[in-house]
Structure formats: C-alpha cells, structure tokens
PDB file of N, CA and C in Angstrom:
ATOM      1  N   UNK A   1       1.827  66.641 329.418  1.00  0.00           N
ATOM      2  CA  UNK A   1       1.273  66.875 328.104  1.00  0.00           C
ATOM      3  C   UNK A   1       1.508  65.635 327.246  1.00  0.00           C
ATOM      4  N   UNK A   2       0.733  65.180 326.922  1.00  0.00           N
ATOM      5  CA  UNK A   2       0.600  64.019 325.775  1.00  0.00           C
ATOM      6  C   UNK A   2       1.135  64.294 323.998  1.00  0.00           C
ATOM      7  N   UNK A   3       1.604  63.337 323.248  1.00  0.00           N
ATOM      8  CA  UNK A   3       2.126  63.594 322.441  1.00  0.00           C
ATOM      9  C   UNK A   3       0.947  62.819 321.205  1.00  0.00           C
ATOM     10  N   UNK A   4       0.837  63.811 320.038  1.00  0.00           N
ATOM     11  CA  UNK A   4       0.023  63.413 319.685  1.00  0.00           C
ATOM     12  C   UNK A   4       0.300  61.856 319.132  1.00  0.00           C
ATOM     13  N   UNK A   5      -0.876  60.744 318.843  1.00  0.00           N
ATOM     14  CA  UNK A   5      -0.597  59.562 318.205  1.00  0.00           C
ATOM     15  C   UNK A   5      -0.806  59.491 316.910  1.00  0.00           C
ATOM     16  N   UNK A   6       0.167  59.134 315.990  1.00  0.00           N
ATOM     17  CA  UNK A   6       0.413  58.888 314.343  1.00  0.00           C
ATOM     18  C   UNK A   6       0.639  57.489 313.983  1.00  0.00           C
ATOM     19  N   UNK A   7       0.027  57.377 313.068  1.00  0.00           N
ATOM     20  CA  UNK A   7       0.025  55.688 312.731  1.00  0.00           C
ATOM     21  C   UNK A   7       1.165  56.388 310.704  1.00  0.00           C
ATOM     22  N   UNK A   8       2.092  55.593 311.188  1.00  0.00           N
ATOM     23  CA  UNK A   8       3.137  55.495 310.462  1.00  0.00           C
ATOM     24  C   UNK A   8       2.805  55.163 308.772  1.00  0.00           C
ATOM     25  N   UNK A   9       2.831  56.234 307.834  1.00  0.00           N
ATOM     26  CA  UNK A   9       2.663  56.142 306.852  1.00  0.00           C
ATOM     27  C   UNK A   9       3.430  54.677 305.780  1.00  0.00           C
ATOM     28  N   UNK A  10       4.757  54.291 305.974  1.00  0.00           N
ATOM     29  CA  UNK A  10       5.077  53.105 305.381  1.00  0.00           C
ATOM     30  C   UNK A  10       4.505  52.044 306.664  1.00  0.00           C
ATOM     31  N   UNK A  11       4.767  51.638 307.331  1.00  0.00           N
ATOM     32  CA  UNK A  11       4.836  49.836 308.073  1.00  0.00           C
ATOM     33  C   UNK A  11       3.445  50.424 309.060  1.00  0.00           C
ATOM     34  N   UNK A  12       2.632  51.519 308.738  1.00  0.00           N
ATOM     35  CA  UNK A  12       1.473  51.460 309.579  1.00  0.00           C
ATOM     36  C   UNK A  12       1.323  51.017 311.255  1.00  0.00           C
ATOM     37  N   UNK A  13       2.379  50.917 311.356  1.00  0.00           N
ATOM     38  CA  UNK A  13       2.243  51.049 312.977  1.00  0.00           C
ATOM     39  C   UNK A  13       2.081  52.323 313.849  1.00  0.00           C
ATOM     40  N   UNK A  14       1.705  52.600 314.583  1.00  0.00           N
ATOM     41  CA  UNK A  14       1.335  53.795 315.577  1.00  0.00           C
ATOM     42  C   UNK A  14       2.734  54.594 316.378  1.00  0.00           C
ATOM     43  N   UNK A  15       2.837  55.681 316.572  1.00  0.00           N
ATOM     44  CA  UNK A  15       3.683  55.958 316.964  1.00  0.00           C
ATOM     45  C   UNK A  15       3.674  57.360 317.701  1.00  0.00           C
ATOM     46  N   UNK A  16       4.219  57.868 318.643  1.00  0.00           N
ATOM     47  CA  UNK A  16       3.906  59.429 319.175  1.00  0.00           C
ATOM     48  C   UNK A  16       5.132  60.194 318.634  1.00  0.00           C
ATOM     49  N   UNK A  17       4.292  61.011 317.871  1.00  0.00           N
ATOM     50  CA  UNK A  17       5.340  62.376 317.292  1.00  0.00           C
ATOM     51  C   UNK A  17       5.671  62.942 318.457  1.00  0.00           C
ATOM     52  N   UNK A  18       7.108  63.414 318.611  1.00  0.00           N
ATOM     53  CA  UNK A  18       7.389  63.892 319.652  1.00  0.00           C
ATOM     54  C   UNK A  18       8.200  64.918 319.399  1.00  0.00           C
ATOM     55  N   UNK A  19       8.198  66.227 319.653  1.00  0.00           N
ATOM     56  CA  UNK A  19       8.946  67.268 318.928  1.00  0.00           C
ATOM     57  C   UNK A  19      10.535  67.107 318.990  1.00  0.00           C
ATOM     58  N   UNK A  20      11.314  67.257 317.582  1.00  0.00           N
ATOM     59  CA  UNK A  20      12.852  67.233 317.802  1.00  0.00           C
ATOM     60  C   UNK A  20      12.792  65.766 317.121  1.00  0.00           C
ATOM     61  N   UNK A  21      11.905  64.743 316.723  1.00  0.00           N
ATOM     62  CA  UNK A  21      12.122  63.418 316.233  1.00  0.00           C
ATOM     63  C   UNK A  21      12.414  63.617 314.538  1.00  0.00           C
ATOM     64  N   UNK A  22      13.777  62.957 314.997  1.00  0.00           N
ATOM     65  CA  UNK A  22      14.270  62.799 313.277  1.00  0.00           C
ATOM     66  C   UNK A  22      13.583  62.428 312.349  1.00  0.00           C
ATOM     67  N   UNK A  23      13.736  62.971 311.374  1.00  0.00           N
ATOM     68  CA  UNK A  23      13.292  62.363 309.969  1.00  0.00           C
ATOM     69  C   UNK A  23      11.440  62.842 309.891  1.00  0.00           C
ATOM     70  N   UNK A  24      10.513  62.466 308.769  1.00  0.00           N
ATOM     71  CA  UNK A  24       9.353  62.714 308.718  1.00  0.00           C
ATOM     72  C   UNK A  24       8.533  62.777 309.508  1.00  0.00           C
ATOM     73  N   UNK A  25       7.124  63.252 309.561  1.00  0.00           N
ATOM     74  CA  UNK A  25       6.187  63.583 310.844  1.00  0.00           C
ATOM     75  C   UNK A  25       4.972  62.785 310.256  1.00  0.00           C
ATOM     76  N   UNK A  26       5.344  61.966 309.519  1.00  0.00           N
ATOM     77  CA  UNK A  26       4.324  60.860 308.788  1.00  0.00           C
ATOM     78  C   UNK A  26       4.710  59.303 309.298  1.00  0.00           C
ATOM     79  N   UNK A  27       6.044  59.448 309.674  1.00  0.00           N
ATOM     80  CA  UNK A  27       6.222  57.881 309.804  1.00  0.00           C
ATOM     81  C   UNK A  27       7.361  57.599 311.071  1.00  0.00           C
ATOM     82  N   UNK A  28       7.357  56.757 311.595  1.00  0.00           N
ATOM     83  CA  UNK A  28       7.905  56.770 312.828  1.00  0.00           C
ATOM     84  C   UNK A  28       9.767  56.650 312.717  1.00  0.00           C
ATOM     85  N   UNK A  29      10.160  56.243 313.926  1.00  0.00           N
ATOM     86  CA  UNK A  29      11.378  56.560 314.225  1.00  0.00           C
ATOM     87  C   UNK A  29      12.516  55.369 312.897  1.00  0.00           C
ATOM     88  N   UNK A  30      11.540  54.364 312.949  1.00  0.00           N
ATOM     89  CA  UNK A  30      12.671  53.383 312.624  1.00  0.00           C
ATOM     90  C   UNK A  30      12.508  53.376 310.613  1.00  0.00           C
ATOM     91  N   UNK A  31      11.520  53.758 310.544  1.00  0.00           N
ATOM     92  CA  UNK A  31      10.750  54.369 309.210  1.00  0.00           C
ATOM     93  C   UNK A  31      11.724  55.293 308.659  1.00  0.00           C
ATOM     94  N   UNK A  32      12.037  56.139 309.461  1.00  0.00           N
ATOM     95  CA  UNK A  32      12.528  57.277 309.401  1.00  0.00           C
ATOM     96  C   UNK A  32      14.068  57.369 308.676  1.00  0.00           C
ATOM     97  N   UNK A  33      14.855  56.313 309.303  1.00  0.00           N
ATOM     98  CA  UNK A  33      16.112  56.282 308.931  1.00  0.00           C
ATOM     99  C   UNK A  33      16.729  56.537 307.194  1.00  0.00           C
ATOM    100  N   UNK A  34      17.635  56.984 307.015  1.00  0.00           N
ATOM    101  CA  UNK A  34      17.794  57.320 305.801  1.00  0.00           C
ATOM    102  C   UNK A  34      18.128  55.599 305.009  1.00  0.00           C
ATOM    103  N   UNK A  35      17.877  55.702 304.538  1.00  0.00           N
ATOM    104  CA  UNK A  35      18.814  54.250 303.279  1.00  0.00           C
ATOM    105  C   UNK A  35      19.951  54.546 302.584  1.00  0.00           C
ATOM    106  N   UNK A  36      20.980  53.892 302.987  1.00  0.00           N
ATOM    107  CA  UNK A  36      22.067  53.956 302.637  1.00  0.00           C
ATOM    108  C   UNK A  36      22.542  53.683 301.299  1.00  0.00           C
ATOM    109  N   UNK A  37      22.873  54.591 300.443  1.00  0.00           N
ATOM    110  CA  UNK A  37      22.851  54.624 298.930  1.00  0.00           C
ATOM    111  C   UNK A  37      24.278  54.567 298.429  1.00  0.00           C
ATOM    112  N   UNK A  38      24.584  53.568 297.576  1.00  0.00           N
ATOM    113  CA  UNK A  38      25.910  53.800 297.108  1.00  0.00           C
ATOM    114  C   UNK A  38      26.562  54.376 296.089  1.00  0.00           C
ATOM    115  N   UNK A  39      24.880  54.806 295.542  1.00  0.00           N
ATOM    116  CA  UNK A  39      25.013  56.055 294.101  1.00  0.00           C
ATOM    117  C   UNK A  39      25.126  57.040 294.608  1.00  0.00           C
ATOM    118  N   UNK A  40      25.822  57.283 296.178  1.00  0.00           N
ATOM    119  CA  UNK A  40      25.493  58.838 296.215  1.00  0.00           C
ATOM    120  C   UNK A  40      27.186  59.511 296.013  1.00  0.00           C
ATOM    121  N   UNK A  41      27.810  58.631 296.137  1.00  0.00           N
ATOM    122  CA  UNK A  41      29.288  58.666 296.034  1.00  0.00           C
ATOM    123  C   UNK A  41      29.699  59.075 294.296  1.00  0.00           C
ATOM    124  N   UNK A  42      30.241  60.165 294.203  1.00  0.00           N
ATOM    125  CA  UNK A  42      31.041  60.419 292.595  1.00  0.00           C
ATOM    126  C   UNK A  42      32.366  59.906 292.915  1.00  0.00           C
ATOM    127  N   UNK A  43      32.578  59.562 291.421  1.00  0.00           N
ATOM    128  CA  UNK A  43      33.485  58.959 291.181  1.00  0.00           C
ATOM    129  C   UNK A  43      34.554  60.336 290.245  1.00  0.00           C
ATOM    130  N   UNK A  44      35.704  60.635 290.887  1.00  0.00           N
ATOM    131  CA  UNK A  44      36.462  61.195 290.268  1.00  0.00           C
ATOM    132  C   UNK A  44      36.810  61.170 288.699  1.00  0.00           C
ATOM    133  N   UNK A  45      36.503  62.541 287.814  1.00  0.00           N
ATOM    134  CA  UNK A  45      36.890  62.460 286.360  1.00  0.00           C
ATOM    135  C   UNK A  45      37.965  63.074 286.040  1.00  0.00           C
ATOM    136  N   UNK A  46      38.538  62.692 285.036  1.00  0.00           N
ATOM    137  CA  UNK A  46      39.399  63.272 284.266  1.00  0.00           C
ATOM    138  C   UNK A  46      39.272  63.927 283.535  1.00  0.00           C
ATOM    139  N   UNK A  47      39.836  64.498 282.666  1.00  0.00           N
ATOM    140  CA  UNK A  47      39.755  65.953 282.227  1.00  0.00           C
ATOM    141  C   UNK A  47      39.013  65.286 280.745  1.00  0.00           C
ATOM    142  N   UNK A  48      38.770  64.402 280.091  1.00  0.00           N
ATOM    143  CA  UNK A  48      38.570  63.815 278.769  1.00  0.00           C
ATOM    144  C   UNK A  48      37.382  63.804 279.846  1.00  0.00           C
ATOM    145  N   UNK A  49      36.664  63.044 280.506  1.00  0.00           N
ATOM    146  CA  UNK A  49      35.104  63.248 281.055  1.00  0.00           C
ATOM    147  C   UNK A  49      34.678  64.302 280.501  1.00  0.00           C
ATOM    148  N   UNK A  50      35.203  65.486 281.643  1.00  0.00           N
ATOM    149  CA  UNK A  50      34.675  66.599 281.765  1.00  0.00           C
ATOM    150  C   UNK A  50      34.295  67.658 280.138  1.00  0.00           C
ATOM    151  N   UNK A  51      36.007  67.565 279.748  1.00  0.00           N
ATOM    152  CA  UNK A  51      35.250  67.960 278.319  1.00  0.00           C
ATOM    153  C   UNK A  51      34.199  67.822 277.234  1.00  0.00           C
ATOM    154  N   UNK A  52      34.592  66.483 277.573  1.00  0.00           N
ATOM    155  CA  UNK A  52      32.890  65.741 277.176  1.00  0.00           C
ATOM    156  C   UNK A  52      31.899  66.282 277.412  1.00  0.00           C
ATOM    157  N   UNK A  53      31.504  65.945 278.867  1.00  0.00           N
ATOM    158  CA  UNK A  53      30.585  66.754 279.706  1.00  0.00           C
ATOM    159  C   UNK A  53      30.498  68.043 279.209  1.00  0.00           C
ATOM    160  N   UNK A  54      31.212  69.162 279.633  1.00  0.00           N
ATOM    161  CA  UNK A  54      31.246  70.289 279.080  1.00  0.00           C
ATOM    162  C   UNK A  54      30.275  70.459 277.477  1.00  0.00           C
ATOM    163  N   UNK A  55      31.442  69.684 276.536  1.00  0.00           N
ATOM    164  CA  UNK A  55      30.823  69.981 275.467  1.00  0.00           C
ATOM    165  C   UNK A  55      29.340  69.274 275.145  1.00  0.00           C
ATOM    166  N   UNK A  56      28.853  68.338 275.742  1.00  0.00           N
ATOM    167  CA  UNK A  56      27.510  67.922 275.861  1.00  0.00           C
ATOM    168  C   UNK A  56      26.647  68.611 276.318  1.00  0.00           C
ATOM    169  N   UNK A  57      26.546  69.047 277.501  1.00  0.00           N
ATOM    170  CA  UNK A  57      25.897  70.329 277.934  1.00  0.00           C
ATOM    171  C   UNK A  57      25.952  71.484 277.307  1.00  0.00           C
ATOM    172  N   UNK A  58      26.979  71.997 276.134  1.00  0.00           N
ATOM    173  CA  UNK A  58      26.705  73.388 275.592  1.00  0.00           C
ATOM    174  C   UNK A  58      26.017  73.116 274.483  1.00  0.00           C
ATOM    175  N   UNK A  59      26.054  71.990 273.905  1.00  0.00           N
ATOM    176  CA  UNK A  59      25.217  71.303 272.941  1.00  0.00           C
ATOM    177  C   UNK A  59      23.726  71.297 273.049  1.00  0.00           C
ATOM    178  N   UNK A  60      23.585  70.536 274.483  1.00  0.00           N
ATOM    179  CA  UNK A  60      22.225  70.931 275.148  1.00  0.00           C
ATOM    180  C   UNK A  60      21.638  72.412 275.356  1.00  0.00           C
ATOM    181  N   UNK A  61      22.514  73.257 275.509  1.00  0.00           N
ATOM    182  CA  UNK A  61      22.024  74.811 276.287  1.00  0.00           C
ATOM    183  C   UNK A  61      21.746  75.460 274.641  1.00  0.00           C
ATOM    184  N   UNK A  62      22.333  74.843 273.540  1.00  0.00           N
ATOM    185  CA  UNK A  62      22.017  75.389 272.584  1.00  0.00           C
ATOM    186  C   UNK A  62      20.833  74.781 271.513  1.00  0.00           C
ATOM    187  N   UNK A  63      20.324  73.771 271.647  1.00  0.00           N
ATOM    188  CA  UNK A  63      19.104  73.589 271.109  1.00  0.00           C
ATOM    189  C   UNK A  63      18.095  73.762 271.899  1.00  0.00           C
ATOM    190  N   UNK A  64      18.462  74.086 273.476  1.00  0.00           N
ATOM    191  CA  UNK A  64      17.206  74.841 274.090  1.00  0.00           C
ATOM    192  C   UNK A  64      16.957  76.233 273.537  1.00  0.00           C
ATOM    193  N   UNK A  65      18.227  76.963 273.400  1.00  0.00           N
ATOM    194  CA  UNK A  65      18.214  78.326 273.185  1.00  0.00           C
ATOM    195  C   UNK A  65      18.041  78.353 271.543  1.00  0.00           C
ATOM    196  N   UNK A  66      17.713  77.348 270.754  1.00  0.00           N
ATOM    197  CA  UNK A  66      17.147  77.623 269.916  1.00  0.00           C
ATOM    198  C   UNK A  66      15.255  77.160 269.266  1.00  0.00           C
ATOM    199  N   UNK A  67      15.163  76.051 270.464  1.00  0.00           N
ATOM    200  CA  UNK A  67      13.785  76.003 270.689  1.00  0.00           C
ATOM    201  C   UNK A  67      12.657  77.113 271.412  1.00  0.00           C
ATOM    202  N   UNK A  68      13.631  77.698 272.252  1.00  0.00           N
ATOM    203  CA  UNK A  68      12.864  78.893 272.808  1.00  0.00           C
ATOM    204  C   UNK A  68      12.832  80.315 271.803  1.00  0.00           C
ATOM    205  N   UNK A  69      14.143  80.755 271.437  1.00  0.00           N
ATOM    206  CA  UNK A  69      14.063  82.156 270.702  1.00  0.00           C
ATOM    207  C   UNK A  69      14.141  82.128 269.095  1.00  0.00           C
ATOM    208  N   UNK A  70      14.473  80.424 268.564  1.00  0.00           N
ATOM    209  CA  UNK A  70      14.060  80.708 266.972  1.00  0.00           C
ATOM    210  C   UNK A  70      12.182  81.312 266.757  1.00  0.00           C
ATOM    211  N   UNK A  71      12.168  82.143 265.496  1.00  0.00           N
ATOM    212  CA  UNK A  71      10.861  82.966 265.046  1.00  0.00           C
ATOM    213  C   UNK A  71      11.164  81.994 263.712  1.00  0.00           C
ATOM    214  N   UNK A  72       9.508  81.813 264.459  1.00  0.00           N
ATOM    215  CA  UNK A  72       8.722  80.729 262.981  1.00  0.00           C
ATOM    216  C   UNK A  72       7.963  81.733 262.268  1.00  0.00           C
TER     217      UNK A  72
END
C-alpha cells in the first residue's frame, strides 16, 4: 500500500504522510519539529509578585463585571 504524497506546507518539498508521523499532516518530518522556546520556562515569584498579580487581576474581573452588568 502506498502512502499518500504531500508537498510540505512551510519548505514545499514533497513528502509521504505515513500514519503515526509526528507533528502536522501538512508538512513533513523535519518541518515538523517543535522550536525550542526559552519563554516557555517561568520564572519563580515571590509572594510581592503574586499579590500584585492577584490584585491586578481582581481589578480586571471587576471592570469586566461592571462593563457587562452596569444598567444604562
């Protein structure tokens, strides 16, 4: 049985999808590989972050919740 032929959506080269092949069914094997990101790593906070955080986000949850249910 033959595998169908796909011409690789980034670098356009041809390639046979072959069932069980990592990554997308648009672009071939070497296409495929993830990119190694160094934003994907957090960086540990301290408790002065987080409160921050915290209190920034309830700040946020509350001018949503007053853009949605204030009556004009």
């Amino acid at each position: 049985m033959a595998f169908p032929i796909k011409v690789c959506a980034v670098c356009e080269e041809e390639f046979e999808l072959k069932p069980g092949k990592p990554g997308y069914a648009n672009r071939c094997p070497e296409c495929s590989v993830p990119e190694v990101t160094e934003t994907t790593t957090k960086q540990p906070m301290d408790a002065v972050d987080r409160k921050s955080e915290s209190e920034a986000n309830e700040a946020r949850r509350q001018a949503i919740r007053e853009l949605l249910y204030s009556r004009k």
